[in-house]
Protein backbone atom coordinates (compact mmCIF):
# COMPACT_ATOMS: atom_id res chain seq x y z
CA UNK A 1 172.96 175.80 54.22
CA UNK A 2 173.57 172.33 53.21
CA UNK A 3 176.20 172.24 55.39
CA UNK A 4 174.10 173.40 58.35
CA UNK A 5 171.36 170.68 57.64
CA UNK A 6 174.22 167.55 57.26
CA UNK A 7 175.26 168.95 60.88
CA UNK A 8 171.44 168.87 62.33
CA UNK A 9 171.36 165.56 60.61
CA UNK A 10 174.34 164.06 62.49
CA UNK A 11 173.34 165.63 65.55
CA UNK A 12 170.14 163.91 65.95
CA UNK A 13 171.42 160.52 65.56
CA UNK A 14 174.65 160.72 67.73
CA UNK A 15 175.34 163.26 70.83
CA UNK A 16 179.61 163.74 71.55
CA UNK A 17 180.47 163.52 74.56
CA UNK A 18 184.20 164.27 75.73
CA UNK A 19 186.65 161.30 76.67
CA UNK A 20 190.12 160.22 76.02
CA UNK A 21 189.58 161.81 72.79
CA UNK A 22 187.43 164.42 72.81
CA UNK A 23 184.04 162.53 72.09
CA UNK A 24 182.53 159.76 73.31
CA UNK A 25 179.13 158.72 70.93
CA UNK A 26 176.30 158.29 73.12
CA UNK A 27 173.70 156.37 70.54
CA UNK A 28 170.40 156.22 70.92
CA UNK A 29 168.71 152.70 70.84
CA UNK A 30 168.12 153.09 67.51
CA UNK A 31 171.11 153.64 66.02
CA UNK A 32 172.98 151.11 67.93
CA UNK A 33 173.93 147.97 66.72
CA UNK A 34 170.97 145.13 66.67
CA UNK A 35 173.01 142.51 68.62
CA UNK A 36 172.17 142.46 72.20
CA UNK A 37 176.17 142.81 73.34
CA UNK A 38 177.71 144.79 70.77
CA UNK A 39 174.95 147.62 71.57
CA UNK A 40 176.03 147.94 74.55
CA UNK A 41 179.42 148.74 74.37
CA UNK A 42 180.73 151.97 73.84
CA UNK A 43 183.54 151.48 71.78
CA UNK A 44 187.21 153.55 70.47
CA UNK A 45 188.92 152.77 67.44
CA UNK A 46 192.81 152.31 67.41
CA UNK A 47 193.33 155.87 67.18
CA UNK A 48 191.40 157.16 70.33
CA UNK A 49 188.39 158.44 67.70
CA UNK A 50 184.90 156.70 69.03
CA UNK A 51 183.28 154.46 66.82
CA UNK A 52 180.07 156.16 65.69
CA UNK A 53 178.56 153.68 63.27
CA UNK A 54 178.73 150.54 64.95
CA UNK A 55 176.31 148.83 61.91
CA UNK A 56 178.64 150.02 59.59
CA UNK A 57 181.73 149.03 61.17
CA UNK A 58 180.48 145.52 62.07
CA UNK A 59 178.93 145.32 58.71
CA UNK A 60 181.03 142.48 57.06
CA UNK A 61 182.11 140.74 60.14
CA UNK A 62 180.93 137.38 61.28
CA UNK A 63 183.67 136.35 64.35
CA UNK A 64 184.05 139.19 67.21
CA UNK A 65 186.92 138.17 69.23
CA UNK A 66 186.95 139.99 73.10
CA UNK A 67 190.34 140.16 74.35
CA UNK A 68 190.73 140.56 78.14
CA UNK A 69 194.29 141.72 78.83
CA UNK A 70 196.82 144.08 80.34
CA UNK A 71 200.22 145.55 79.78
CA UNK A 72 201.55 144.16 82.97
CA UNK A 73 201.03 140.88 82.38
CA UNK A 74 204.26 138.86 81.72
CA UNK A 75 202.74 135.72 79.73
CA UNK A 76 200.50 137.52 77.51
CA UNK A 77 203.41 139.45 74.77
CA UNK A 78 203.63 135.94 72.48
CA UNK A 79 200.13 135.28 72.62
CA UNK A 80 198.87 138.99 72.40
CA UNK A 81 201.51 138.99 69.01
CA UNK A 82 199.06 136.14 67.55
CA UNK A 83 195.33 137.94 68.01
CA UNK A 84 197.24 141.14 66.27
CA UNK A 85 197.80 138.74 63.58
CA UNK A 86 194.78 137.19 63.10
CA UNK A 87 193.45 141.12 63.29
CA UNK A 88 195.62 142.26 60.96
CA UNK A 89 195.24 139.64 57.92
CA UNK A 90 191.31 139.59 58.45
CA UNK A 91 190.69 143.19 59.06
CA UNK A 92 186.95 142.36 57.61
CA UNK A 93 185.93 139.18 59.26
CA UNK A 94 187.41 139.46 62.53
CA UNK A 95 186.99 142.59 64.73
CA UNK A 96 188.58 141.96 67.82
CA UNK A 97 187.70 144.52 71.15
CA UNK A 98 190.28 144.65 73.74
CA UNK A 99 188.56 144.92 77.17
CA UNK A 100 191.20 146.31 79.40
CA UNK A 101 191.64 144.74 83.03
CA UNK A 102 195.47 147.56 83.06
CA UNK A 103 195.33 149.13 86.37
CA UNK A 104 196.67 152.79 85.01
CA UNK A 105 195.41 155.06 82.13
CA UNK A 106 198.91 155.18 80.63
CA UNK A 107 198.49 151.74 80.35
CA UNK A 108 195.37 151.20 78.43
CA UNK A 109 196.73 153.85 75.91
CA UNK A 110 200.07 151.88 75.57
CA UNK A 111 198.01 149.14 75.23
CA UNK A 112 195.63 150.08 72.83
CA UNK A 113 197.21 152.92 70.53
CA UNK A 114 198.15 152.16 66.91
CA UNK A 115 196.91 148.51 67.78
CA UNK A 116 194.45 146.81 65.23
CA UNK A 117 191.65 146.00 67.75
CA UNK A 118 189.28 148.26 68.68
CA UNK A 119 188.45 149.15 72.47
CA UNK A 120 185.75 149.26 75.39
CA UNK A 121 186.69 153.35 76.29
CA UNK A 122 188.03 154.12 79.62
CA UNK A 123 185.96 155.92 81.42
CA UNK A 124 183.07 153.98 82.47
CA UNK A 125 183.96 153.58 86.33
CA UNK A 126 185.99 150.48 85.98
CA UNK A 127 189.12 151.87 87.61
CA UNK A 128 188.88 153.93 90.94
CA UNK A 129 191.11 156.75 89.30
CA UNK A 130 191.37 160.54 91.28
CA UNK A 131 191.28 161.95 87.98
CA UNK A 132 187.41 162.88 87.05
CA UNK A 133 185.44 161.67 84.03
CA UNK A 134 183.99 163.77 81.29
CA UNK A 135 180.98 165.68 82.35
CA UNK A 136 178.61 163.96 79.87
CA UNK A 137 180.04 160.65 80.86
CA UNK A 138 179.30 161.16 84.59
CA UNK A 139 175.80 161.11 83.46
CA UNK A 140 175.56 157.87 81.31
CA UNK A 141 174.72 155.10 83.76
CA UNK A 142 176.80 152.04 83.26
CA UNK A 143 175.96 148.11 84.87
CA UNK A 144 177.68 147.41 87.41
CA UNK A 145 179.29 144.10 88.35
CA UNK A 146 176.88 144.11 91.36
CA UNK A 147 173.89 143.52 88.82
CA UNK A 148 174.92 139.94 88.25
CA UNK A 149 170.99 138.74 87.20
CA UNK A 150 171.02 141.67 84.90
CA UNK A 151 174.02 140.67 83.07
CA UNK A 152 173.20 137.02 82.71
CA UNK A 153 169.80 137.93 81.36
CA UNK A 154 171.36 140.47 78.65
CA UNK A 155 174.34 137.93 77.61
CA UNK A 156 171.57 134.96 77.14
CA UNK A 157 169.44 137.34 75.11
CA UNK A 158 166.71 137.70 77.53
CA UNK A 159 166.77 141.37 78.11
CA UNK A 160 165.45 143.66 75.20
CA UNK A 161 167.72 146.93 74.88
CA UNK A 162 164.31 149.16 75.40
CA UNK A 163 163.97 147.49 78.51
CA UNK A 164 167.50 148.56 79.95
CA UNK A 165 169.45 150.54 77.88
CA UNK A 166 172.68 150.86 79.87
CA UNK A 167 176.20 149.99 78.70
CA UNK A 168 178.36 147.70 79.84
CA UNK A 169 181.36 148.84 81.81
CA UNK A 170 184.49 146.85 81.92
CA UNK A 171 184.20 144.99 85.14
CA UNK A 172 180.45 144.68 84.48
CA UNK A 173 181.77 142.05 81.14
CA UNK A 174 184.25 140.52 83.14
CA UNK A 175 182.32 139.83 85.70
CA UNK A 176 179.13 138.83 83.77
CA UNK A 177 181.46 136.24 81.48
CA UNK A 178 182.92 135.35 84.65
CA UNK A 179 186.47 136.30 83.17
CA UNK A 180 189.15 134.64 86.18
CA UNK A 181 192.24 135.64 84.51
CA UNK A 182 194.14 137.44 81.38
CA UNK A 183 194.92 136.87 78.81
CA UNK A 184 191.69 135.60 77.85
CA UNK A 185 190.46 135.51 74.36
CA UNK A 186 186.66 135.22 73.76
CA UNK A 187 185.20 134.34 70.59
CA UNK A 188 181.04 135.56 69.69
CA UNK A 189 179.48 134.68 66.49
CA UNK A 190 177.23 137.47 65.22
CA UNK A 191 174.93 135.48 62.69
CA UNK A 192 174.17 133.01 65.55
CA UNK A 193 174.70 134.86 68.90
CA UNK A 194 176.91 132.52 70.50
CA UNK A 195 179.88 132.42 72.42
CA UNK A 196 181.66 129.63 71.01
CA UNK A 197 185.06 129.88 73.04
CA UNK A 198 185.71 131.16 76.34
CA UNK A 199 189.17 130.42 77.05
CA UNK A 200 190.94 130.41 73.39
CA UNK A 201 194.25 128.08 73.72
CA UNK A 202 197.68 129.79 72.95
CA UNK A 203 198.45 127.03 70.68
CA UNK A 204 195.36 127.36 68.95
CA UNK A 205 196.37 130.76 67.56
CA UNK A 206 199.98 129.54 67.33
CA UNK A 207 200.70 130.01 64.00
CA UNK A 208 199.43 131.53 60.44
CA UNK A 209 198.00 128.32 59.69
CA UNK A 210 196.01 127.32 62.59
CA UNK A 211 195.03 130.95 62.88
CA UNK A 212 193.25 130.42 59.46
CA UNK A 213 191.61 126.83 60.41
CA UNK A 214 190.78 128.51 63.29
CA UNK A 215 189.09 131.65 61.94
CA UNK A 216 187.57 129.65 59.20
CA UNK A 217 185.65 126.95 61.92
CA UNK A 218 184.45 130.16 63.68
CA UNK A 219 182.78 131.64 60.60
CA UNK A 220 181.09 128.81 60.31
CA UNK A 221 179.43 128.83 64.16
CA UNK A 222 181.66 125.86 65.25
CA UNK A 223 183.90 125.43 68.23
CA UNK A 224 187.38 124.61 68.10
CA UNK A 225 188.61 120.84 69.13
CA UNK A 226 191.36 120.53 71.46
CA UNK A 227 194.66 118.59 70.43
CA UNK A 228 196.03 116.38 72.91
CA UNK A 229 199.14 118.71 72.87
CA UNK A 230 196.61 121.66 73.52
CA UNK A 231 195.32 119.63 76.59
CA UNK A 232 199.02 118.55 78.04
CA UNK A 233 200.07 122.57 77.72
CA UNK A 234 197.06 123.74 79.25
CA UNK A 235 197.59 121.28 82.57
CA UNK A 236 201.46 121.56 82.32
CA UNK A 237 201.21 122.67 86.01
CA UNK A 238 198.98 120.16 87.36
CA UNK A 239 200.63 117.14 85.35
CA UNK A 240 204.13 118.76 86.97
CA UNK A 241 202.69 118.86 90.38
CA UNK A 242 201.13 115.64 90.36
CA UNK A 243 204.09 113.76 89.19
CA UNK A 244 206.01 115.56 92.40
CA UNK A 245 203.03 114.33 94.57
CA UNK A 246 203.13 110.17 92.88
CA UNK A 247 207.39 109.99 93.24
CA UNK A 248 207.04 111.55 96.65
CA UNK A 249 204.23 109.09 97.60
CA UNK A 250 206.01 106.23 96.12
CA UNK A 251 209.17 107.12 98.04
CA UNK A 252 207.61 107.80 101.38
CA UNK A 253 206.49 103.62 100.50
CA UNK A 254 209.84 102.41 99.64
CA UNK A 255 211.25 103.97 102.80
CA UNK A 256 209.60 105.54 105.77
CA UNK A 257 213.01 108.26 105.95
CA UNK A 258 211.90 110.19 102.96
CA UNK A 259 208.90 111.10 105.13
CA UNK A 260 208.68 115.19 105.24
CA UNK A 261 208.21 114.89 108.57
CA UNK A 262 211.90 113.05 108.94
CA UNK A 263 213.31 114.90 106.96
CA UNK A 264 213.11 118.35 108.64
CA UNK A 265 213.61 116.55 111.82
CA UNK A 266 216.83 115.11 110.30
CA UNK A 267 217.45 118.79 108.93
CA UNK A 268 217.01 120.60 112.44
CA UNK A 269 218.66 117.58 114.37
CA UNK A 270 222.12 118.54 111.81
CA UNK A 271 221.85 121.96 113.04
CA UNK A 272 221.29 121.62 116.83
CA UNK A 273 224.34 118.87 116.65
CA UNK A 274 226.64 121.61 113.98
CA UNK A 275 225.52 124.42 116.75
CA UNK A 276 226.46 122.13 119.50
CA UNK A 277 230.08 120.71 118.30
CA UNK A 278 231.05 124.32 117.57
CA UNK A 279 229.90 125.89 120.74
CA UNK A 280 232.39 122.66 121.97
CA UNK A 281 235.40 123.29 119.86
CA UNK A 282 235.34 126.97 120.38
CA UNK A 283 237.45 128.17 123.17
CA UNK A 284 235.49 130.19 125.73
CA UNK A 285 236.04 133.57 125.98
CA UNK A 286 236.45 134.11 129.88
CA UNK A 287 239.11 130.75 129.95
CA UNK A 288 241.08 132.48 127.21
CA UNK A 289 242.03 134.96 129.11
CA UNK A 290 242.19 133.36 132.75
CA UNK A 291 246.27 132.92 133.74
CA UNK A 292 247.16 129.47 134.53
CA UNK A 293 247.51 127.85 138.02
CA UNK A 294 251.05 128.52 139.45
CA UNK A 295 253.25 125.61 139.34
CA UNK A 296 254.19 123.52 142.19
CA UNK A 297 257.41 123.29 143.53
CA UNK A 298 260.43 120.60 142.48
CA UNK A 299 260.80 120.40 146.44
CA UNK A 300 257.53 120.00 147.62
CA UNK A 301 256.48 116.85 149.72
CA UNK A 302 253.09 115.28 149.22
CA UNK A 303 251.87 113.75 152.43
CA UNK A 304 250.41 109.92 152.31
């Protein structure tokens, strides 16, 4: 009997719905998490198993770090190897949610199985996949990237849950947090309701220390400050280009033959003249085997 009534009692609060593994918890507004964001999300634990306290889980964590990623992605191992850190020696204070952007289900599992960050479930519409959703999932309405107003009004804080009570889907976040590439690490104080960082540096995360320092100015609502080292990595690519572009312009002003325009008619000039002196050399094929004019006569008179 007791047993009976603990299972009416769970019921009530939190419906399962199947997924990726088994159950999806559909909360009511209620029982979600007060932050505007966090209760929206519908959210899977390392092991697949949906996350059906969200206070309680949340409970002693200040810094939520969203990590926009994907297997595929060839830059992102070294960097991805860092936020597990930082997840695994502050399993309390930081909870990090990895929003998938992987193109494949197989994927997002390999991506987020046995991993110590929690995950934005799979099955929300994100991916245009043959394979069908759960039933009860079909039925839970999701925003949509198209609902750009919507979005900007629920990240600023604007938007009350009982006025909309949808979840976010995946593309709906990336696209309301304008997200342009991955990986991206985002970083959301709960006490204050603030994104601090959108763009978190790869060498701010770098190493155990700065991961502390890093963790530790986050707790307290503050944003990181960028080295100039952070600044020179991030624009390695434009600092590389533009010194191309100033020694190109400063040769083009030393001497007009360094001109790109010169130079490939230099280049194509070489190759009409190479084309030219061995179509020359080359013995035609029609002389080669033409016989050679009889010879003349020893006695033969030429006339004057």
């Amino acid at each position: 009997m007791a047993n009976n009534q603990t299972g009416q009692k769970s019921t009530s609060k939190v419906a399962d719905v199947p997924s990726d593994s088994e159950s999806y918890p559909v909360l009511e507004p209620r029982d979600r998490h007060p932050d505007p964001i966090l209760s929206r999300l519908l959210l899977n634990d390392q092991f697949g198993k949906p996350i059906q306290n969200p206070k309680l889980f949340f409970r002693d964590c200040k810094v939520v770090g969203f990590f926009f990623s994907s297997i595929w992605k060839y830059d992102r191992e070294s960097f991805q190897q860092n936020v597990m850190e930082l997840c695994n020696r502050n399993p309390h204070r930081f909870k990090c949610i990895y929003v998938s952007i992987d193109s494949t289900k197989q994927d997002f599992i390999s991506a987020t199985k046995d991993k110590p960050w929690i995950n934005m479930i799979w099955d929300d519409g994100s991916n245009m996949e043959s394979e069908e959703k759960p039933k009860i999932i079909q039925k839970v309405d999701f925003i949509t990237p198209i609902e750009q107003d919507l979005i900007k009004k629920i990240i600023a804080g604007k938007l009350d849950i009982k006025q909309d009570s949808r979840f976010f889907s995946r593309v709906g976040l990336c696209a309301g947090l304008e997200v342009l590439f991955a990986p991206t690490l985002m970083i959301y104080h709960l006490e204050s309701r603030t994104w601090l960082e959108h763009n978190v540096s790869h060498g701010a995360v770098g190493s155990r220390e700065k991961r502390e320092i890093a963790l530790e100015t986050w707790e307290k609502g503050q944003r990181l400050t960028l080295s100039i080292m952070d600044i020179l990595v991030g624009l390695r690519w434009a600092i590389l280009i533009s010194t191309v572009g100033i020694v190109y312009f400063i040769l083009v002003r030393a001497d007009d033959s360094y001109n790109l325009v010169h130079l490939v008619e230099w280049f194509m000039s070489g190759d009409v003249s190479s084309s030219s002196t061995t179509a020359t050399t080359a013995p035609s094929p029609i002389s080669a085997h033409t016989p050679p004019p009889p010879l003349k006569s020893a006695h033969e008179y030429v006339e004057f």
